[in-house]
C-alpha atoms as a PDB file:
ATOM      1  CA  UNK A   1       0.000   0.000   0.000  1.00  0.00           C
ATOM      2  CA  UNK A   2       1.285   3.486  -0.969  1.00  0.00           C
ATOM      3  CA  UNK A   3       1.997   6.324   1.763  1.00  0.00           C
ATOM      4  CA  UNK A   4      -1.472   9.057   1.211  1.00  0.00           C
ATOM      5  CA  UNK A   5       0.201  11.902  -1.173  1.00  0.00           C
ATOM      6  CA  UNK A   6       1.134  15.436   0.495  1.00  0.00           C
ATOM      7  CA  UNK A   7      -1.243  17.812   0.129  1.00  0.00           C
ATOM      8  CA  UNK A   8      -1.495  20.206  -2.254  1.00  0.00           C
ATOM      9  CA  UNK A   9      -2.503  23.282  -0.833  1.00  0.00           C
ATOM     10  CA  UNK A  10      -4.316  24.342   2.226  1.00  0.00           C
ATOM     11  CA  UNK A  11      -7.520  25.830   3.065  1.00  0.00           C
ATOM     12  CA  UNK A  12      -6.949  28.361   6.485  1.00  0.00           C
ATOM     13  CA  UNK A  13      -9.456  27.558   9.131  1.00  0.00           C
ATOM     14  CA  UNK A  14     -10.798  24.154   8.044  1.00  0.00           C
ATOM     15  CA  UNK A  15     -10.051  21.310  10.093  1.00  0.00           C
ATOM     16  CA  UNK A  16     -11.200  18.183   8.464  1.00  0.00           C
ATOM     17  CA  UNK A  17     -14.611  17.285   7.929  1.00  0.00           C
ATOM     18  CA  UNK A  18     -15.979  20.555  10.343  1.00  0.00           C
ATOM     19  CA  UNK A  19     -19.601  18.480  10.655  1.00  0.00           C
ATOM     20  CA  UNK A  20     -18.293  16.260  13.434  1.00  0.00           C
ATOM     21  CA  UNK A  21     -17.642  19.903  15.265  1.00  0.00           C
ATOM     22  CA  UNK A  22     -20.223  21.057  16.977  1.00  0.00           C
ATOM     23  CA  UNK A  23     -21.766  24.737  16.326  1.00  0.00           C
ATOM     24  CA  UNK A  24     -20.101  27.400  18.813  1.00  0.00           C
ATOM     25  CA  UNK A  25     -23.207  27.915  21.242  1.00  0.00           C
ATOM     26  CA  UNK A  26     -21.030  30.494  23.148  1.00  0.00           C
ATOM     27  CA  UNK A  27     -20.655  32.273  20.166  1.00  0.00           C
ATOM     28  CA  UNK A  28     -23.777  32.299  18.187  1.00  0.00           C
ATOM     29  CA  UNK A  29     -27.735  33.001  19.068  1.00  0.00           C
ATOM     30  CA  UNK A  30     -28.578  29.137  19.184  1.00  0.00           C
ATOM     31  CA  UNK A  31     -32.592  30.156  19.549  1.00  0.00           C
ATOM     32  CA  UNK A  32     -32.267  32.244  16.150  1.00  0.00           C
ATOM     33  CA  UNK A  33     -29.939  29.486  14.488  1.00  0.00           C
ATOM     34  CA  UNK A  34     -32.449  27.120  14.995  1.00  0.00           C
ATOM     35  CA  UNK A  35     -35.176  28.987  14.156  1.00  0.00           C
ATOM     36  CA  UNK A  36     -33.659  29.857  10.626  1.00  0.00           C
ATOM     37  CA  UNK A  37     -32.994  26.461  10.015  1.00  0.00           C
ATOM     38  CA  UNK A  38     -36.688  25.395  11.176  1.00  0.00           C
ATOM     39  CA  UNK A  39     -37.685  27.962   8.341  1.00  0.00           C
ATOM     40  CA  UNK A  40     -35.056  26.299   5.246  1.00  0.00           C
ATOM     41  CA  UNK A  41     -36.524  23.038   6.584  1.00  0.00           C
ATOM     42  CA  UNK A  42     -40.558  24.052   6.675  1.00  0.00           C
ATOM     43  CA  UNK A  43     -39.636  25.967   3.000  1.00  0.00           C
ATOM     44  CA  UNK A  44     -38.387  22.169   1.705  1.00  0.00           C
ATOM     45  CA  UNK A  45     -41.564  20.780   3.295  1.00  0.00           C
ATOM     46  CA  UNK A  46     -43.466  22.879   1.581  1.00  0.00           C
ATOM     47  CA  UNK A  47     -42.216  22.831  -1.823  1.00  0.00           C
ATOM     48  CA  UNK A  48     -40.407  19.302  -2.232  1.00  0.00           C
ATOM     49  CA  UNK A  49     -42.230  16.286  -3.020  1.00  0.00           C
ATOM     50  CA  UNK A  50     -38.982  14.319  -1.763  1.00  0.00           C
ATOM     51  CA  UNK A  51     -39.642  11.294  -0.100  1.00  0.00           C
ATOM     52  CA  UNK A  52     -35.799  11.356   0.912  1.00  0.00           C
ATOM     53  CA  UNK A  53     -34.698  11.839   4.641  1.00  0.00           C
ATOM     54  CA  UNK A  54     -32.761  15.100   4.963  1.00  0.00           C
ATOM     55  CA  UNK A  55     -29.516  14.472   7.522  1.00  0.00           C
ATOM     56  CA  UNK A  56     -30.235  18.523   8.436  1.00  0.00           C
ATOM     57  CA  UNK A  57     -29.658  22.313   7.628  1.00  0.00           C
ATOM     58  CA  UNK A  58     -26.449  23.570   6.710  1.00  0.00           C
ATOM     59  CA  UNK A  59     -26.578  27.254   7.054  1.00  0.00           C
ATOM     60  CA  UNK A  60     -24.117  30.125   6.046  1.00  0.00           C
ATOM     61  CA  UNK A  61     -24.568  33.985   6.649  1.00  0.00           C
ATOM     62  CA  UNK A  62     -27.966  34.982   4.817  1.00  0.00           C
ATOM     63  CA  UNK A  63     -29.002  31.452   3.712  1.00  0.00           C
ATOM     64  CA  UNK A  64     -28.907  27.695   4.418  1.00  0.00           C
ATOM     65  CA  UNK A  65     -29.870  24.805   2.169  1.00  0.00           C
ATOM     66  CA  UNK A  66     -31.491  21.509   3.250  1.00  0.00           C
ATOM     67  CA  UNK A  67     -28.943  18.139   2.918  1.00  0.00           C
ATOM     68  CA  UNK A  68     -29.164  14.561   2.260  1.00  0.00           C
ATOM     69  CA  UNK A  69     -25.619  13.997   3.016  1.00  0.00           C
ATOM     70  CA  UNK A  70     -23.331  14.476   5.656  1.00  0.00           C
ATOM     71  CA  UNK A  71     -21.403  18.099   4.038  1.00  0.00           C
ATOM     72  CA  UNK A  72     -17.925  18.930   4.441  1.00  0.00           C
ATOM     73  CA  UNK A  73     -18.709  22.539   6.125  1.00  0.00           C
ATOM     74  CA  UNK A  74     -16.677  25.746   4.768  1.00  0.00           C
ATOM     75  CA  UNK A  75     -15.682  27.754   7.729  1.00  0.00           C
ATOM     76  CA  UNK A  76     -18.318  30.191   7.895  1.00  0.00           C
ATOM     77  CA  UNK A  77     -20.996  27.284   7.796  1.00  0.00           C
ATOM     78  CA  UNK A  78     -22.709  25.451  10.430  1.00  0.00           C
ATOM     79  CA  UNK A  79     -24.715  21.995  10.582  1.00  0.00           C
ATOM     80  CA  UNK A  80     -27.604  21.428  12.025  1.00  0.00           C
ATOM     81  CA  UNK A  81     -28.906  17.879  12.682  1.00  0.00           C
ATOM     82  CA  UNK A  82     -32.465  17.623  11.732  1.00  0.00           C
ATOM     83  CA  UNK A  83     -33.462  16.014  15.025  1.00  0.00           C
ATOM     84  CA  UNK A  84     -32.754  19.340  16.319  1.00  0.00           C
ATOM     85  CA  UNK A  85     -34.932  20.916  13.890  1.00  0.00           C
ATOM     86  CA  UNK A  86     -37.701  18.461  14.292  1.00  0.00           C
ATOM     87  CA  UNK A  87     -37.624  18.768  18.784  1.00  0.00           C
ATOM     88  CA  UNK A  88     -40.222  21.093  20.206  1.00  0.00           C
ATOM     89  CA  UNK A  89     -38.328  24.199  21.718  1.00  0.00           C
ATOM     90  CA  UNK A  90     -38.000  23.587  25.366  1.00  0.00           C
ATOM     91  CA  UNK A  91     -39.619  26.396  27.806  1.00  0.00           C
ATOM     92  CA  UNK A  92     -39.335  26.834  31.309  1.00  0.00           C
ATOM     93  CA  UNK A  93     -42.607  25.623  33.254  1.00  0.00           C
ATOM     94  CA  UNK A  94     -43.066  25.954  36.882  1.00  0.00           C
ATOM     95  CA  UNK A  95     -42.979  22.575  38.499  1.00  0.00           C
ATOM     96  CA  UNK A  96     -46.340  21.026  38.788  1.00  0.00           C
ATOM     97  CA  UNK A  97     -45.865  19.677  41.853  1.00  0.00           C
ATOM     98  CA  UNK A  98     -48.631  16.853  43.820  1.00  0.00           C
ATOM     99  CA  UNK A  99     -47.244  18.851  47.098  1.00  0.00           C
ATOM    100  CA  UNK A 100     -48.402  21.946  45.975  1.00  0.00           C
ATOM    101  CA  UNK A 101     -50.402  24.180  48.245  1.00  0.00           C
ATOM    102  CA  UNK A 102     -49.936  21.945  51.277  1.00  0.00           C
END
């Protein structure tokens, strides 16, 4: 078997396959990230008569596209698993407790 070849260039900022990564939640508005990518993923509802399984939402600044495939992210892209899109937002309830009022 053959040693891989050296590269050939090198893109700055892109480590591998960036989908494994997680998106920076300590850098970005995770409620509005997953709200745009709720909205790519209701817009494909909508007009696709797919009856293919999206993996998610890979979304870039001003636009995201739905994908079938595990991407290779550019640096300025994130990935959003669809399970994500699909789970109800969570919101804070008080607790409903049986001892309530005793």
């Amino acid at each position: 078997m053959n040693p891989p070849a050296p590269l050939s260039f090198e893109i700055r900022g892109a480590v591998g396959s960036s989908v494994s990564a997680q998106p920076r939640w300590d850098r970005i508005n995770s409620a509005a990230v997953i709200a745009q990518a709720r909205r790519i993923y209701f817009q494909f509802l909508e007009r696709s008569v797919s009856a293919l399984e999206p993996q998610g939402i890979v979304l870039s600044p001003g636009q995201g596209r739905v994908v079938f495939e595990l991407p290779v992210l550019l640096p300025e892209e994130q990935f959003i698993p669809l399970d994500w899109v699909r789970s109800r937002p969570s919101r804070s309830r008080p607790s409903r407790s049986p001892y309530r009022g005793l």
